[in-house]
PDB file of N, CA and C in Angstrom:
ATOM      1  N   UNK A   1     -13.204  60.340  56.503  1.00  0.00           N
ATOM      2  CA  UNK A   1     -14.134  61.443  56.484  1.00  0.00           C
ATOM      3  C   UNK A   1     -15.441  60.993  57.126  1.00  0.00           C
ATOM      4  N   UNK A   2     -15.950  61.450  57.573  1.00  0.00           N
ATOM      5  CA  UNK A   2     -17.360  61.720  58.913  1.00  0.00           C
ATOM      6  C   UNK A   2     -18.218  62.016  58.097  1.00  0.00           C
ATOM      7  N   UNK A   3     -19.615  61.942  57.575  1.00  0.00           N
ATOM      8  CA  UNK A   3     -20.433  62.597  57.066  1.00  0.00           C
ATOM      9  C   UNK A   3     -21.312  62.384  58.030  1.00  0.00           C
ATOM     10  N   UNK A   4     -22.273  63.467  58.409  1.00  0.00           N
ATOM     11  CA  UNK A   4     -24.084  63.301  59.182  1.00  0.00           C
ATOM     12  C   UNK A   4     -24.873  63.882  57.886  1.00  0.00           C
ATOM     13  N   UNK A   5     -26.140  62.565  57.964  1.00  0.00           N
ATOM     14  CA  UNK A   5     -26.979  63.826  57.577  1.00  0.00           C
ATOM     15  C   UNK A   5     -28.338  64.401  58.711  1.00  0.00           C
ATOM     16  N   UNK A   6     -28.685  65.969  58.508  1.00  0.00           N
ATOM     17  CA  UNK A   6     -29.072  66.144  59.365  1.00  0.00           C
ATOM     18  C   UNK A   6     -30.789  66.072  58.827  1.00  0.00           C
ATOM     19  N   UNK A   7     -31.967  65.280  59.287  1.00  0.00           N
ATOM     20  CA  UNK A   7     -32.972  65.042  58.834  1.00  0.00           C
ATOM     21  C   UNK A   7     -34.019  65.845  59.174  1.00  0.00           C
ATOM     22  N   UNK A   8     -34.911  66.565  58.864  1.00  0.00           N
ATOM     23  CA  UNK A   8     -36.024  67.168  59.267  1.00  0.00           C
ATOM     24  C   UNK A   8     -35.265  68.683  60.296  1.00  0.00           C
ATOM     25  N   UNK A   9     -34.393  68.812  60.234  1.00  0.00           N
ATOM     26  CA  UNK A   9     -33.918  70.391  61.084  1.00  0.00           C
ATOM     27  C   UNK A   9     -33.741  69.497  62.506  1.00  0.00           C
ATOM     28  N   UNK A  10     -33.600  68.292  62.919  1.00  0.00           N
ATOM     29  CA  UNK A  10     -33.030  67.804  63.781  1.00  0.00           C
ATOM     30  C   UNK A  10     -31.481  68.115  64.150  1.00  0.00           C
ATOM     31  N   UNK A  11     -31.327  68.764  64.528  1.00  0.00           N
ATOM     32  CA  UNK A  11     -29.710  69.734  64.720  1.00  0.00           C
ATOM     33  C   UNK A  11     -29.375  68.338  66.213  1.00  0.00           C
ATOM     34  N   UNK A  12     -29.864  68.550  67.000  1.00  0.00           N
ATOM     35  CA  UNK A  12     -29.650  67.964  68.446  1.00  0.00           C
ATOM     36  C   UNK A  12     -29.592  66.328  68.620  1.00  0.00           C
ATOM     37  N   UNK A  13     -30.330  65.937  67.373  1.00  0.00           N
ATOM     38  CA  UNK A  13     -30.089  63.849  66.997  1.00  0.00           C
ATOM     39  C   UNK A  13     -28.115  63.821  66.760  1.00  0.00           C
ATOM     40  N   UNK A  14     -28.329  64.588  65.123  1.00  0.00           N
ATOM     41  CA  UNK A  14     -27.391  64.827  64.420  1.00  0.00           C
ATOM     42  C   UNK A  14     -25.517  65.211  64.977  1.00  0.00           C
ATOM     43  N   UNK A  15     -25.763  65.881  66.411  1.00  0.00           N
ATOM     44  CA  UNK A  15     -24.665  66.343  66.970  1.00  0.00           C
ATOM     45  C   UNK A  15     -24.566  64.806  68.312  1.00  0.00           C
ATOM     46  N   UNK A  16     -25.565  64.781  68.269  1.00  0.00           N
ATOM     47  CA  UNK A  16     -25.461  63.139  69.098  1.00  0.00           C
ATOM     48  C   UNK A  16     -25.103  62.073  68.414  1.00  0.00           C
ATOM     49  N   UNK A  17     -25.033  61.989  66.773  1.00  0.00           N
ATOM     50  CA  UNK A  17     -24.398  61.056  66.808  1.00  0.00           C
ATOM     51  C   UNK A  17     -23.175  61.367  65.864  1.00  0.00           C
ATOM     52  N   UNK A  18     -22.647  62.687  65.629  1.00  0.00           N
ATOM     53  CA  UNK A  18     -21.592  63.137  65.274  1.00  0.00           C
ATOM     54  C   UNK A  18     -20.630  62.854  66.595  1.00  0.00           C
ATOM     55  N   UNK A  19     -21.024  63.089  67.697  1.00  0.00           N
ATOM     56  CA  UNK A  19     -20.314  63.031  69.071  1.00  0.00           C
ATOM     57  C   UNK A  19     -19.840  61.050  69.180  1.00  0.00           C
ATOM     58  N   UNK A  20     -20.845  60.774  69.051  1.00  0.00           N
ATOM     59  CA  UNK A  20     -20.504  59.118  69.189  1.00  0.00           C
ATOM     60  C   UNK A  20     -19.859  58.549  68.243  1.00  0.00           C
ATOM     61  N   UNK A  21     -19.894  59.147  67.061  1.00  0.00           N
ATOM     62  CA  UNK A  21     -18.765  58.451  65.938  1.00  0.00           C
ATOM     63  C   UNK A  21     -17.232  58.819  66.537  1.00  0.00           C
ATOM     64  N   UNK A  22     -17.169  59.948  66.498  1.00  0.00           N
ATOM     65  CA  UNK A  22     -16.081  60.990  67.195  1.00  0.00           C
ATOM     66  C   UNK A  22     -15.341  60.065  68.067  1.00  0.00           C
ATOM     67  N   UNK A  23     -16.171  59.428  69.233  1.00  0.00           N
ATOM     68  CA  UNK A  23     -15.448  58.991  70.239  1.00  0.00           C
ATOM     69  C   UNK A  23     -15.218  57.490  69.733  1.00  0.00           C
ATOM     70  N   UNK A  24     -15.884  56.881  68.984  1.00  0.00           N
ATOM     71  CA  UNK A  24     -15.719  55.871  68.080  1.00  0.00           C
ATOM     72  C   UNK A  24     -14.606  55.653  67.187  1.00  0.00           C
ATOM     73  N   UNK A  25     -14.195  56.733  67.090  1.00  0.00           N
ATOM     74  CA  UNK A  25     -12.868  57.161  65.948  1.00  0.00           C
ATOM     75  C   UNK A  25     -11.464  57.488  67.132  1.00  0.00           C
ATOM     76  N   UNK A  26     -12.008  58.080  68.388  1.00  0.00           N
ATOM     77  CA  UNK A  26     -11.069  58.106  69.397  1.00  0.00           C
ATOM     78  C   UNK A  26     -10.465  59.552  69.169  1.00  0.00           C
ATOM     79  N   UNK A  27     -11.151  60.614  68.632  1.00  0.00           N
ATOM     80  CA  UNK A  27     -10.643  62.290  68.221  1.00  0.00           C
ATOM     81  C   UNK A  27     -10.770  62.338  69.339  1.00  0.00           C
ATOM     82  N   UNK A  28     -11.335  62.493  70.569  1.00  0.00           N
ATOM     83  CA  UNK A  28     -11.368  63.351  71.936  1.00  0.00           C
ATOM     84  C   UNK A  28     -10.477  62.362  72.351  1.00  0.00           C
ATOM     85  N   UNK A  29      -9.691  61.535  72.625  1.00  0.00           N
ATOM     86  CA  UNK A  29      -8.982  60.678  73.607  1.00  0.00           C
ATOM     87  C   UNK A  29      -7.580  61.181  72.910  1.00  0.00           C
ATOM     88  N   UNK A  30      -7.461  61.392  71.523  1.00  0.00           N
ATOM     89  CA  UNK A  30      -6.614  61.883  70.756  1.00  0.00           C
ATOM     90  C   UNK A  30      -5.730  63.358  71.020  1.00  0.00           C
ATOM     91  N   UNK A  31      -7.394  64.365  71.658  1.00  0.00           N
ATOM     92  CA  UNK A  31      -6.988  65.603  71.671  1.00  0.00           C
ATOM     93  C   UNK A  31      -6.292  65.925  73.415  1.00  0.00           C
ATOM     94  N   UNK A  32      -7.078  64.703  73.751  1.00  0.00           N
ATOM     95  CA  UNK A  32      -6.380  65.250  75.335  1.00  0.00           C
ATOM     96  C   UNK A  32      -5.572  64.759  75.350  1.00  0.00           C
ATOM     97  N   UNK A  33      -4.988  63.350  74.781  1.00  0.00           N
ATOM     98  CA  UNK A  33      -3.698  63.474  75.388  1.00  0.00           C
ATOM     99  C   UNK A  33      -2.466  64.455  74.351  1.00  0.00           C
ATOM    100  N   UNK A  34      -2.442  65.106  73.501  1.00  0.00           N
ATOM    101  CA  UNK A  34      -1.941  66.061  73.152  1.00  0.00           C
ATOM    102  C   UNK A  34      -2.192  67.128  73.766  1.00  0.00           C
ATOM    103  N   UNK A  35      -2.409  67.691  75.099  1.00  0.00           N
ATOM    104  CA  UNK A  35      -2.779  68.653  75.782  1.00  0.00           C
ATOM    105  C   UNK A  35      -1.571  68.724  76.304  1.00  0.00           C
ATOM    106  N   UNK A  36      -1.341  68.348  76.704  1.00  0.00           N
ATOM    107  CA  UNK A  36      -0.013  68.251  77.353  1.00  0.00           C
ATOM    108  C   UNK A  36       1.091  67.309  76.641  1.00  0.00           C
ATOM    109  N   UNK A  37       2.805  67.478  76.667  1.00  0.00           N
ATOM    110  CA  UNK A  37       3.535  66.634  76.621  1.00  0.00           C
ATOM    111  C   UNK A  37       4.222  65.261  77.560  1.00  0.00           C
ATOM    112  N   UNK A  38       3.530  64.479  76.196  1.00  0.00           N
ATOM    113  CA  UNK A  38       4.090  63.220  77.402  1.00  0.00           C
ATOM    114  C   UNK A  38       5.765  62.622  77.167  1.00  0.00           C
ATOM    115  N   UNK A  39       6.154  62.026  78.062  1.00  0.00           N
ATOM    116  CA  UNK A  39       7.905  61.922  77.818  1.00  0.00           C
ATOM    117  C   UNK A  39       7.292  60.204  76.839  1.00  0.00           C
ATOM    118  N   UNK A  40       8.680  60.142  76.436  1.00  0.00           N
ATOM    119  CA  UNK A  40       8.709  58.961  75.253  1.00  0.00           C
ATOM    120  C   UNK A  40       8.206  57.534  76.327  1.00  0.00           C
ATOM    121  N   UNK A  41       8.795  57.471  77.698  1.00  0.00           N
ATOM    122  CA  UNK A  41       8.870  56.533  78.686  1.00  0.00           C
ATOM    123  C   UNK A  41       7.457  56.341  79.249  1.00  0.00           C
ATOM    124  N   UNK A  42       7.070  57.883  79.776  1.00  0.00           N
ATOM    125  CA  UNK A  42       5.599  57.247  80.342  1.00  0.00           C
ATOM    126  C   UNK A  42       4.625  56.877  78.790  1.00  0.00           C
ATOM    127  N   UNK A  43       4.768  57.352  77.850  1.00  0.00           N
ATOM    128  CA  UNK A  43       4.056  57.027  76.423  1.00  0.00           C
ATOM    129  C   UNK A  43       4.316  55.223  76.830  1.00  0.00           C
ATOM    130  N   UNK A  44       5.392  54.989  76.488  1.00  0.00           N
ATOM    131  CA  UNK A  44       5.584  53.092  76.561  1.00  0.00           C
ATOM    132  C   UNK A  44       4.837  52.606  77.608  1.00  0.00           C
ATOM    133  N   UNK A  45       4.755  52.783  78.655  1.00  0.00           N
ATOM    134  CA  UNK A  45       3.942  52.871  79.852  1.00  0.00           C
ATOM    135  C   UNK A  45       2.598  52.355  79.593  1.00  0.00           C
ATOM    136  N   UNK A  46       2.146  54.095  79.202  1.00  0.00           N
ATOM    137  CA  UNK A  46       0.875  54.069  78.409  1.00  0.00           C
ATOM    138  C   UNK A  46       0.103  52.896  78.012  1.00  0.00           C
ATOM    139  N   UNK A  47       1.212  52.508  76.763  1.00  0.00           N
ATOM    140  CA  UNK A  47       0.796  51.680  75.610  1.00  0.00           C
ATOM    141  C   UNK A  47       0.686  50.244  76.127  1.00  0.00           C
ATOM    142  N   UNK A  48       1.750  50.128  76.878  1.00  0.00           N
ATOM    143  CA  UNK A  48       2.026  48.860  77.634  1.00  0.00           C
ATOM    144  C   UNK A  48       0.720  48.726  78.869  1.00  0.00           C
ATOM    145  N   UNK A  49       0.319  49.569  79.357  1.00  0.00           N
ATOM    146  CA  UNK A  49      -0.811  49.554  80.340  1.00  0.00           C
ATOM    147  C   UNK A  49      -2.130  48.815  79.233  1.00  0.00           C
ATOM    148  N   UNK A  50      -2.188  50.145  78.487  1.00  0.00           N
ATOM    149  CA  UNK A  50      -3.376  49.829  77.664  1.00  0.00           C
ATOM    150  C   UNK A  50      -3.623  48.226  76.454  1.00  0.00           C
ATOM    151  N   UNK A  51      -2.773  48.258  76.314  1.00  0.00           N
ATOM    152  CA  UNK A  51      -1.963  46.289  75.758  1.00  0.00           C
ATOM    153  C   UNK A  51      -2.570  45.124  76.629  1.00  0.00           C
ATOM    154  N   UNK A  52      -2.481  45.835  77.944  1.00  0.00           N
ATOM    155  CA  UNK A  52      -2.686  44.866  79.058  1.00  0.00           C
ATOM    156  C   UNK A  52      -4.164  44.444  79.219  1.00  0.00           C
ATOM    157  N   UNK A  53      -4.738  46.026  79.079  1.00  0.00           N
ATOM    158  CA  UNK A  53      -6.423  45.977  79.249  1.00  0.00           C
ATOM    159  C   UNK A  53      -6.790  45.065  78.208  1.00  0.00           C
ATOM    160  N   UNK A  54      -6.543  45.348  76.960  1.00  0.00           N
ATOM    161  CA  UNK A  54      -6.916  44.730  75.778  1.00  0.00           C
ATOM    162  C   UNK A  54      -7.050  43.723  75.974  1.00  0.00           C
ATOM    163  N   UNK A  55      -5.809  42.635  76.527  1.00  0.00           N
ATOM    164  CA  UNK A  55      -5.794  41.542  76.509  1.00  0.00           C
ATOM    165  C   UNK A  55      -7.002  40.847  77.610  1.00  0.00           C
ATOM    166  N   UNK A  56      -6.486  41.662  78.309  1.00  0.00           N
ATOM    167  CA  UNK A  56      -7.651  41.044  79.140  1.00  0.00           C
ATOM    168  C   UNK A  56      -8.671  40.836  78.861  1.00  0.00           C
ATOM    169  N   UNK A  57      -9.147  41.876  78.252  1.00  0.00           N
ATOM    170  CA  UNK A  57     -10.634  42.031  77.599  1.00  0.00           C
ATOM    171  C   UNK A  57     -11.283  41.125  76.611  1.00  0.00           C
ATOM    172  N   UNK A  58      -9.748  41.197  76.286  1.00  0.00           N
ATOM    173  CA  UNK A  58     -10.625  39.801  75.080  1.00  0.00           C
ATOM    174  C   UNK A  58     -10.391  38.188  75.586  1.00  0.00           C
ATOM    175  N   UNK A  59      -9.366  38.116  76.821  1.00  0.00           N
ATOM    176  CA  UNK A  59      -9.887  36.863  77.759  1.00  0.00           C
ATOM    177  C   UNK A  59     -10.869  37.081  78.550  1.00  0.00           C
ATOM    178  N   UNK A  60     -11.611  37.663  79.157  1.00  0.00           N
ATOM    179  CA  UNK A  60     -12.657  37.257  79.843  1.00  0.00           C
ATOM    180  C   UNK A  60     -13.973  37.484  78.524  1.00  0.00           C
ATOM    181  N   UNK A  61     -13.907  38.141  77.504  1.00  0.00           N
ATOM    182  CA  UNK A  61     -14.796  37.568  77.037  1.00  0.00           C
ATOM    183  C   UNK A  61     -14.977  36.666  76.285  1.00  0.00           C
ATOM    184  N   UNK A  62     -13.104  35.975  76.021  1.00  0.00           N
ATOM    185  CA  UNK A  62     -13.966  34.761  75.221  1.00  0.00           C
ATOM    186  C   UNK A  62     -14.337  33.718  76.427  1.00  0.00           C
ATOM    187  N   UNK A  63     -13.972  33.759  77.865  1.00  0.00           N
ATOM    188  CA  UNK A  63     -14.305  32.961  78.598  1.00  0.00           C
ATOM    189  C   UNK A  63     -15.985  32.816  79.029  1.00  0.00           C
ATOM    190  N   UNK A  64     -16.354  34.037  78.635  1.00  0.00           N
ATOM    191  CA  UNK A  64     -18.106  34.413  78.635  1.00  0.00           C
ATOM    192  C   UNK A  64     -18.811  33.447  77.505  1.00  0.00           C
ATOM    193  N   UNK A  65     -18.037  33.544  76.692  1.00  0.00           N
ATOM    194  CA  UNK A  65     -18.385  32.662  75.231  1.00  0.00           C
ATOM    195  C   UNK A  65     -18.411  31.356  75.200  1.00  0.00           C
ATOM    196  N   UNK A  66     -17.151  31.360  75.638  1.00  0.00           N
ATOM    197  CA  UNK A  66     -17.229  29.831  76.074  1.00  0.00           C
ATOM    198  C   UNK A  66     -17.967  28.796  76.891  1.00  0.00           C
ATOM    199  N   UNK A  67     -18.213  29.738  77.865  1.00  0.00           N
ATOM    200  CA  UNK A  67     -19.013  28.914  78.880  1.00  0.00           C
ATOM    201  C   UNK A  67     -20.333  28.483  78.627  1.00  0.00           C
TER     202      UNK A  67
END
């Protein structure tokens, strides 16, 4: 569950950082790809693409760390 609170009638803070939790939680990356149907194959794809980034990601930065 998400709670904001909204402080002083600040409506426009409050939806800025309702929006950044949101994408923090991954609901909009969630909703588009349910926009369409994906086949079971390009899904593995997908996952297997995105596996790849990951990894990477966390080798070049522990190589940042390291150095």
């Amino acid at each position: 569950m998400i709670e904001i609170i909204v402080g002083q009638n600040n409506l426009e803070k409050a939806m800025r950082v309702l929006k950044r939790k949101l994408i923090r939680e991954g609901v909009f990356k969630e909703l588009k790809s349910r926009r369409f149907y994906e086949k079971p194959s390009e899904r593995r794809k997908r996952k297997d693409k995105e596996a790849q980034k990951k990894r990477r990601k966390e080798v070049d930065r522990a190589r940042r760390f390291s150095s």
